[in-house]
PDB file of N, CA and C in Angstrom:
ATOM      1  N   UNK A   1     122.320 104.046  92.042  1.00  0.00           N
ATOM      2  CA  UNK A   1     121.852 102.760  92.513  1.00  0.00           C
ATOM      3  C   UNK A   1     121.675 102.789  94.028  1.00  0.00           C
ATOM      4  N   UNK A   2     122.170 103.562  94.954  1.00  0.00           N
ATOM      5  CA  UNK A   2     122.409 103.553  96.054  1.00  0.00           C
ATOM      6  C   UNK A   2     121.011 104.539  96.298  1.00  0.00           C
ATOM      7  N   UNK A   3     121.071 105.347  95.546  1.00  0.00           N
ATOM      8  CA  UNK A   3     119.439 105.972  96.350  1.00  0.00           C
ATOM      9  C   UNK A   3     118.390 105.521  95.926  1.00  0.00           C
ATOM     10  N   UNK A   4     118.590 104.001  95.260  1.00  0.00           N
ATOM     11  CA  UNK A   4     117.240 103.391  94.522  1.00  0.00           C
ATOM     12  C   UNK A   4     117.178 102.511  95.994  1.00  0.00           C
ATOM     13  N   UNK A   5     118.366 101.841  95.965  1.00  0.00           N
ATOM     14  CA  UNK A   5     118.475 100.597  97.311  1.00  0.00           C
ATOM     15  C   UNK A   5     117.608 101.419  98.716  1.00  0.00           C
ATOM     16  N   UNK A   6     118.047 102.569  98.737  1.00  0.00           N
ATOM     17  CA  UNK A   6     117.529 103.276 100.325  1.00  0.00           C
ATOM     18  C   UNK A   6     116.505 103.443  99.829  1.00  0.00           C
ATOM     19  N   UNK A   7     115.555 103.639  98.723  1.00  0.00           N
ATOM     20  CA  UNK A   7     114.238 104.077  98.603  1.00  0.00           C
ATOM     21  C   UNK A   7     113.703 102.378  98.778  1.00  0.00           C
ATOM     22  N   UNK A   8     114.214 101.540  98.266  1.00  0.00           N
ATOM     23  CA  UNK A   8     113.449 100.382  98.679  1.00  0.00           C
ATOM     24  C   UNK A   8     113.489  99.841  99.565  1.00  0.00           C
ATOM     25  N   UNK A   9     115.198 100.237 100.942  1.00  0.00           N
ATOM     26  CA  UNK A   9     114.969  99.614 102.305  1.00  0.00           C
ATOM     27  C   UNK A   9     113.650 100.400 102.885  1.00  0.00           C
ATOM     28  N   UNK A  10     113.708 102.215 102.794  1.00  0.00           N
ATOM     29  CA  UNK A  10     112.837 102.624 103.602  1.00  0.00           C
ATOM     30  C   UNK A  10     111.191 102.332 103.446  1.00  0.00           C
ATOM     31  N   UNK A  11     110.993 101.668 101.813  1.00  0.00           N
ATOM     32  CA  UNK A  11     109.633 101.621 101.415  1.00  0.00           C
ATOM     33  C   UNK A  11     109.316 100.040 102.214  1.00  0.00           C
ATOM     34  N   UNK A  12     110.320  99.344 102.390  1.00  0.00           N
ATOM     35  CA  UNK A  12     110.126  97.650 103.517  1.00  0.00           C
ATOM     36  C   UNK A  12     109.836  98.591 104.791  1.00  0.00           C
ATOM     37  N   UNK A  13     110.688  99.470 105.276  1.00  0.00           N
ATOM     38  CA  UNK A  13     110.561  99.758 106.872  1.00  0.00           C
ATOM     39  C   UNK A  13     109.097 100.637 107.080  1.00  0.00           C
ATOM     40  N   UNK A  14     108.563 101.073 105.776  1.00  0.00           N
ATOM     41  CA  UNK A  14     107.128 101.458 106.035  1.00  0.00           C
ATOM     42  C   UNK A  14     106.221 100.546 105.961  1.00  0.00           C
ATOM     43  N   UNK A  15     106.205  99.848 105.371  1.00  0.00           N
ATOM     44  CA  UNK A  15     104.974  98.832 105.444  1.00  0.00           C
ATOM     45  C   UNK A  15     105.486  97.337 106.573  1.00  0.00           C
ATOM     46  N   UNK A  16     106.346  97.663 106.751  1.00  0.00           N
ATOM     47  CA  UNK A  16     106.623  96.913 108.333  1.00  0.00           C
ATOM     48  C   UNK A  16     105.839  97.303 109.121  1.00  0.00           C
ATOM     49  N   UNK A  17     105.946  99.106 109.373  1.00  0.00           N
ATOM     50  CA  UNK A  17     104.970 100.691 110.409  1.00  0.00           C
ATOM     51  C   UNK A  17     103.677  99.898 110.158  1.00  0.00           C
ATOM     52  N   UNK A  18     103.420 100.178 109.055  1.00  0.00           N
ATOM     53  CA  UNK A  18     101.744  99.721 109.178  1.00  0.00           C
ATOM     54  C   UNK A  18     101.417  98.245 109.219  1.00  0.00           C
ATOM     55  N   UNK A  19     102.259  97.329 109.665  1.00  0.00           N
ATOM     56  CA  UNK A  19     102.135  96.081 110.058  1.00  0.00           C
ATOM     57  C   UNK A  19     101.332  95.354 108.325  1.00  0.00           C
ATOM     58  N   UNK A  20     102.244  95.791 107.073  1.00  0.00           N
ATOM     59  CA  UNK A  20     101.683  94.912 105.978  1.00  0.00           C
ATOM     60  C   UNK A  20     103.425  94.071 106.089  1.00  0.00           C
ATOM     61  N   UNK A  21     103.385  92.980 105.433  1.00  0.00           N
ATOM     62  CA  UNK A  21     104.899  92.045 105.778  1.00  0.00           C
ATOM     63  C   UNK A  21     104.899  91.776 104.252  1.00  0.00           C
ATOM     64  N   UNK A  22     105.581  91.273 103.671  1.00  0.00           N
ATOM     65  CA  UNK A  22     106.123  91.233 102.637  1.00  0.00           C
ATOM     66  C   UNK A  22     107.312  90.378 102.772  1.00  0.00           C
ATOM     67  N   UNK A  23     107.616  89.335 101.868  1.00  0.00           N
ATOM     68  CA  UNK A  23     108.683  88.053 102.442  1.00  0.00           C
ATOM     69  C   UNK A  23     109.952  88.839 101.151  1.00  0.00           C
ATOM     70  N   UNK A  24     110.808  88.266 101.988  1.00  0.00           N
ATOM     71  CA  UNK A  24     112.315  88.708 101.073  1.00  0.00           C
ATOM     72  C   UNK A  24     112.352  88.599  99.465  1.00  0.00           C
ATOM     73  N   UNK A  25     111.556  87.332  98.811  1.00  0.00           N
ATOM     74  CA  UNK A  25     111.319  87.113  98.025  1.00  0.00           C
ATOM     75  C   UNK A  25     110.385  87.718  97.542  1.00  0.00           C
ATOM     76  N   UNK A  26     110.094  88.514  97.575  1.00  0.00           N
ATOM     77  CA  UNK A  26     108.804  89.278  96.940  1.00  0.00           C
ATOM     78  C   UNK A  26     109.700  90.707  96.562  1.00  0.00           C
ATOM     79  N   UNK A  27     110.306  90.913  97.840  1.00  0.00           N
ATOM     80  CA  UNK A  27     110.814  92.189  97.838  1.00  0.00           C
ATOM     81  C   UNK A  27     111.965  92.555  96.583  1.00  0.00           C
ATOM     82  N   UNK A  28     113.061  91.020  96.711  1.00  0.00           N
ATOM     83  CA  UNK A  28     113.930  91.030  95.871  1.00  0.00           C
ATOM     84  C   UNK A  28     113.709  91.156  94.594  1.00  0.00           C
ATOM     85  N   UNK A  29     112.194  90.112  94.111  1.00  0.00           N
ATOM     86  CA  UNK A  29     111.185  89.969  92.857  1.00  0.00           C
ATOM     87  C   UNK A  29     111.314  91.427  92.242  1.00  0.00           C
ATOM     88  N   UNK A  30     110.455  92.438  93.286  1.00  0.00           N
ATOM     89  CA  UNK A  30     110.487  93.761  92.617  1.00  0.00           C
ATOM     90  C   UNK A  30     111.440  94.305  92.581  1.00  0.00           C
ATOM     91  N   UNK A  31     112.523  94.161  93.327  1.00  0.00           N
ATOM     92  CA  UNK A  31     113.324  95.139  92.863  1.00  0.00           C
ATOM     93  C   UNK A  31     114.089  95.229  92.203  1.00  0.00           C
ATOM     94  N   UNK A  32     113.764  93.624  91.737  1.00  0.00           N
ATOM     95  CA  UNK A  32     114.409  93.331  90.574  1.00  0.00           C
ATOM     96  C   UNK A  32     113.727  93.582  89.122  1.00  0.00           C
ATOM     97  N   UNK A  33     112.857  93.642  89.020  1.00  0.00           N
ATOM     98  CA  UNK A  33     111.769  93.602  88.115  1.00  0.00           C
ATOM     99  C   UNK A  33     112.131  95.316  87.830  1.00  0.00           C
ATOM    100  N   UNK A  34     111.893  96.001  89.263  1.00  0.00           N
ATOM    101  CA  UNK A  34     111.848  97.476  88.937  1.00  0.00           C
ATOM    102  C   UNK A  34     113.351  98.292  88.232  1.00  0.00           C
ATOM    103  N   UNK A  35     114.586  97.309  88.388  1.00  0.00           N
ATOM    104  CA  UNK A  35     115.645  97.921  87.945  1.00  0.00           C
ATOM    105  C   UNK A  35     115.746  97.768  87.052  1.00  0.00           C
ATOM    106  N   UNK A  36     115.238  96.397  86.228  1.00  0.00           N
ATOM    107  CA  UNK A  36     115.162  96.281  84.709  1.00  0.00           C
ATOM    108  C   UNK A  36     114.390  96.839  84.134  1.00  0.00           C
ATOM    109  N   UNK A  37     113.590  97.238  84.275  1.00  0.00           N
ATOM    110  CA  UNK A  37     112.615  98.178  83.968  1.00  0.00           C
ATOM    111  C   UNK A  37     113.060  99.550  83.812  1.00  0.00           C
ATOM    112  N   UNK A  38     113.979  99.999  84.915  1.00  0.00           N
ATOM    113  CA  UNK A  38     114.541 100.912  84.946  1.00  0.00           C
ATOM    114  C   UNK A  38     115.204 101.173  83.995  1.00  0.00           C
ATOM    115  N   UNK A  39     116.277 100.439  83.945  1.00  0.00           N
ATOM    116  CA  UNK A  39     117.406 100.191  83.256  1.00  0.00           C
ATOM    117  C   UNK A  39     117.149 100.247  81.782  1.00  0.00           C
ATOM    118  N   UNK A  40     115.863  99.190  81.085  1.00  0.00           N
ATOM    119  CA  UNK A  40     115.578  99.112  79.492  1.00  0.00           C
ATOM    120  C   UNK A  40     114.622 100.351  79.572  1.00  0.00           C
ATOM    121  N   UNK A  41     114.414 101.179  80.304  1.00  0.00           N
ATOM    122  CA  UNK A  41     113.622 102.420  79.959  1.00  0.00           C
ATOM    123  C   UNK A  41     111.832 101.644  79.789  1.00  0.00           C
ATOM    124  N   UNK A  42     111.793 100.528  80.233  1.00  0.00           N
ATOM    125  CA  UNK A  42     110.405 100.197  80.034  1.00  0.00           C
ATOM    126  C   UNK A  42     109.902  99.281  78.728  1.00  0.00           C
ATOM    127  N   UNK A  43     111.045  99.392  77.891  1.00  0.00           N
ATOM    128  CA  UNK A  43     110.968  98.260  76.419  1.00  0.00           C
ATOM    129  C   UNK A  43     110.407  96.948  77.185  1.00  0.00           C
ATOM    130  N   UNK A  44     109.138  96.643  76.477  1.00  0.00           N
ATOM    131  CA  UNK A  44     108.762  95.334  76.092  1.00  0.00           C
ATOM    132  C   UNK A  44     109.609  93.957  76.367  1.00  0.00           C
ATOM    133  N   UNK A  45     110.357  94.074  75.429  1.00  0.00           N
ATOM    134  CA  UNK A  45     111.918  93.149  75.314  1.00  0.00           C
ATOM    135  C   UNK A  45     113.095  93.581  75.033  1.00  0.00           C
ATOM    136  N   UNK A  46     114.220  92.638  75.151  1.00  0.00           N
ATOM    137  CA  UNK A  46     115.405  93.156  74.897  1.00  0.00           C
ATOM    138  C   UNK A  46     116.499  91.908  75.186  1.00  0.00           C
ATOM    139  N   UNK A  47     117.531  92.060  74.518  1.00  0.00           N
ATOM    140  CA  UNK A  47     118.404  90.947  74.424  1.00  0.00           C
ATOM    141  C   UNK A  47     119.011  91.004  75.225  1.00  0.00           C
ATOM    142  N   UNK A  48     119.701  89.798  75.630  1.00  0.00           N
ATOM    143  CA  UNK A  48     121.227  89.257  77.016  1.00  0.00           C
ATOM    144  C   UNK A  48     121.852  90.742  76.971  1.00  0.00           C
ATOM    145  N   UNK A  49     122.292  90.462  75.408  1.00  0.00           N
ATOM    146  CA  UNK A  49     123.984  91.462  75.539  1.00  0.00           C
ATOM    147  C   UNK A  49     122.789  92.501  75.661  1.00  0.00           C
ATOM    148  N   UNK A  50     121.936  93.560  75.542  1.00  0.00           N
ATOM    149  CA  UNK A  50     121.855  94.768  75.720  1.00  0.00           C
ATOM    150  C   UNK A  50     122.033  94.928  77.619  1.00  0.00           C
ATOM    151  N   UNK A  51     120.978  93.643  77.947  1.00  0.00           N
ATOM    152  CA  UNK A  51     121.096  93.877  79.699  1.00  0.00           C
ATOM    153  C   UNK A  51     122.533  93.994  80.020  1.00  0.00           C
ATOM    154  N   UNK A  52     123.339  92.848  79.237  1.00  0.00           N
ATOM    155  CA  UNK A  52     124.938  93.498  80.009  1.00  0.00           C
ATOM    156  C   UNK A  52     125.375  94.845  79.683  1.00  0.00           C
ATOM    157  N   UNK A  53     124.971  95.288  78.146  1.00  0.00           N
ATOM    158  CA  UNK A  53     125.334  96.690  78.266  1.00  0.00           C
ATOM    159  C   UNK A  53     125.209  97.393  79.131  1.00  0.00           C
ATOM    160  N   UNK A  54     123.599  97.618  79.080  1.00  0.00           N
ATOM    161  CA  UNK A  54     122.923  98.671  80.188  1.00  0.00           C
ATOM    162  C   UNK A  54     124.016  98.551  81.807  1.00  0.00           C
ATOM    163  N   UNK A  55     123.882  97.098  82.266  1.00  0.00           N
ATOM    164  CA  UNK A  55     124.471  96.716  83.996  1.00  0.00           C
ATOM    165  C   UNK A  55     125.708  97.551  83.253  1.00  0.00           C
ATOM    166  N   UNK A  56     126.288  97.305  81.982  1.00  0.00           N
ATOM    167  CA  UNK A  56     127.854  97.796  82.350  1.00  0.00           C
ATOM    168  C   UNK A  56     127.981  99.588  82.459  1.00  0.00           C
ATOM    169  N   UNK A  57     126.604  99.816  81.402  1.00  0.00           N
ATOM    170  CA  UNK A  57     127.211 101.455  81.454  1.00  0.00           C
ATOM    171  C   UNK A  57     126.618 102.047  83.046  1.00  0.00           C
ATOM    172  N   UNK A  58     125.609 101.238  83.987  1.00  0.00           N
ATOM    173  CA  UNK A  58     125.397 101.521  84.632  1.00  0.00           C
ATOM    174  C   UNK A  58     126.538 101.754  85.950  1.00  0.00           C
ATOM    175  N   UNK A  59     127.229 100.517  86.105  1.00  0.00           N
ATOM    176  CA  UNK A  59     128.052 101.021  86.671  1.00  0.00           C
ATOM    177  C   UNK A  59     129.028 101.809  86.408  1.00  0.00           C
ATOM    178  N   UNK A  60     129.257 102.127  85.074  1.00  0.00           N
ATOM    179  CA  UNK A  60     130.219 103.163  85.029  1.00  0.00           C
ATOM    180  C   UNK A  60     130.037 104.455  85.622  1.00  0.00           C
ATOM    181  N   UNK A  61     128.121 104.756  85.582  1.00  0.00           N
ATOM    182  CA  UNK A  61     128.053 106.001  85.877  1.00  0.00           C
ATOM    183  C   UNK A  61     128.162 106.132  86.829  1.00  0.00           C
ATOM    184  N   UNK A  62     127.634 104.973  87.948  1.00  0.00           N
ATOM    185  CA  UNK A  62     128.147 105.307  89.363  1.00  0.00           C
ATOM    186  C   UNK A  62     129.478 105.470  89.798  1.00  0.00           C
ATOM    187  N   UNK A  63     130.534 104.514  89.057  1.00  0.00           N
ATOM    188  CA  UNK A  63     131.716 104.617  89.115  1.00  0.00           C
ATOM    189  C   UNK A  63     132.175 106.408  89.131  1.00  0.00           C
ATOM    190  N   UNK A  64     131.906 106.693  88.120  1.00  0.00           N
ATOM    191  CA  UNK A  64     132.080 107.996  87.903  1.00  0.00           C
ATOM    192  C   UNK A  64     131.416 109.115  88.484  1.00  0.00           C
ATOM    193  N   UNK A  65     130.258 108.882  89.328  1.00  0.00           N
ATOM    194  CA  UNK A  65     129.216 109.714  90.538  1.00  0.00           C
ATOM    195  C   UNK A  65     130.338 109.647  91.692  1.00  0.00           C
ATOM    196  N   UNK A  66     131.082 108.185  91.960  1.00  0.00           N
ATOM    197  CA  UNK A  66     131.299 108.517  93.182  1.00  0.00           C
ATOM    198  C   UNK A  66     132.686 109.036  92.882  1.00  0.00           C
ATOM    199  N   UNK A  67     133.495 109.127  91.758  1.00  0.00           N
ATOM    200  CA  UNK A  67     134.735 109.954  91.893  1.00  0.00           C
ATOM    201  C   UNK A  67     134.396 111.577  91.790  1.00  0.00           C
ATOM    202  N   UNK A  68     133.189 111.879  91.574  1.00  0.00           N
ATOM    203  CA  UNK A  68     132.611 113.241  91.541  1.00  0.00           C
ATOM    204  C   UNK A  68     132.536 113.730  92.912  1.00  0.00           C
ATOM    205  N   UNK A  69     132.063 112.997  93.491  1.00  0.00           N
ATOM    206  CA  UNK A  69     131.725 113.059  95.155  1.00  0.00           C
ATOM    207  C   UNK A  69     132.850 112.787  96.108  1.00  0.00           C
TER     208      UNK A  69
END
């Protein structure tokens, strides 16, 4: 999750460079849009409890990335 977050601060601090702006709300929109997306692998739809699944096994894996590290 942490090298998704830096790929989306540095993708704001480039189109800052080329003077395109983009409001917080837009930004948050996608990156929210893009983690669920992420997350259901791209399915169409999907229920409450699977999204809590997914958020939960997700953090486990990080949980478990950063006791690796």
């Amino acid at each position: 999750m942490n090298a998704f977050l830096t790929k989306i601060k540095d993708f704001k601090e480039q189109l800052l460079n080329i003077d395109e702006v983009f409001s917080d709300k837009q930004l948050v929109s996608k990156a929210l849009a893009t983690t669920i997306w992420l997350l259901t692998r791209g399915k169409e739809s999907f229920c409450f409890d699977e999204l809590i699944s997914l958020l939960l096994q997700e953090s486990q894996s990080q949980a478990n990335r950063d006791v690796l590290n």
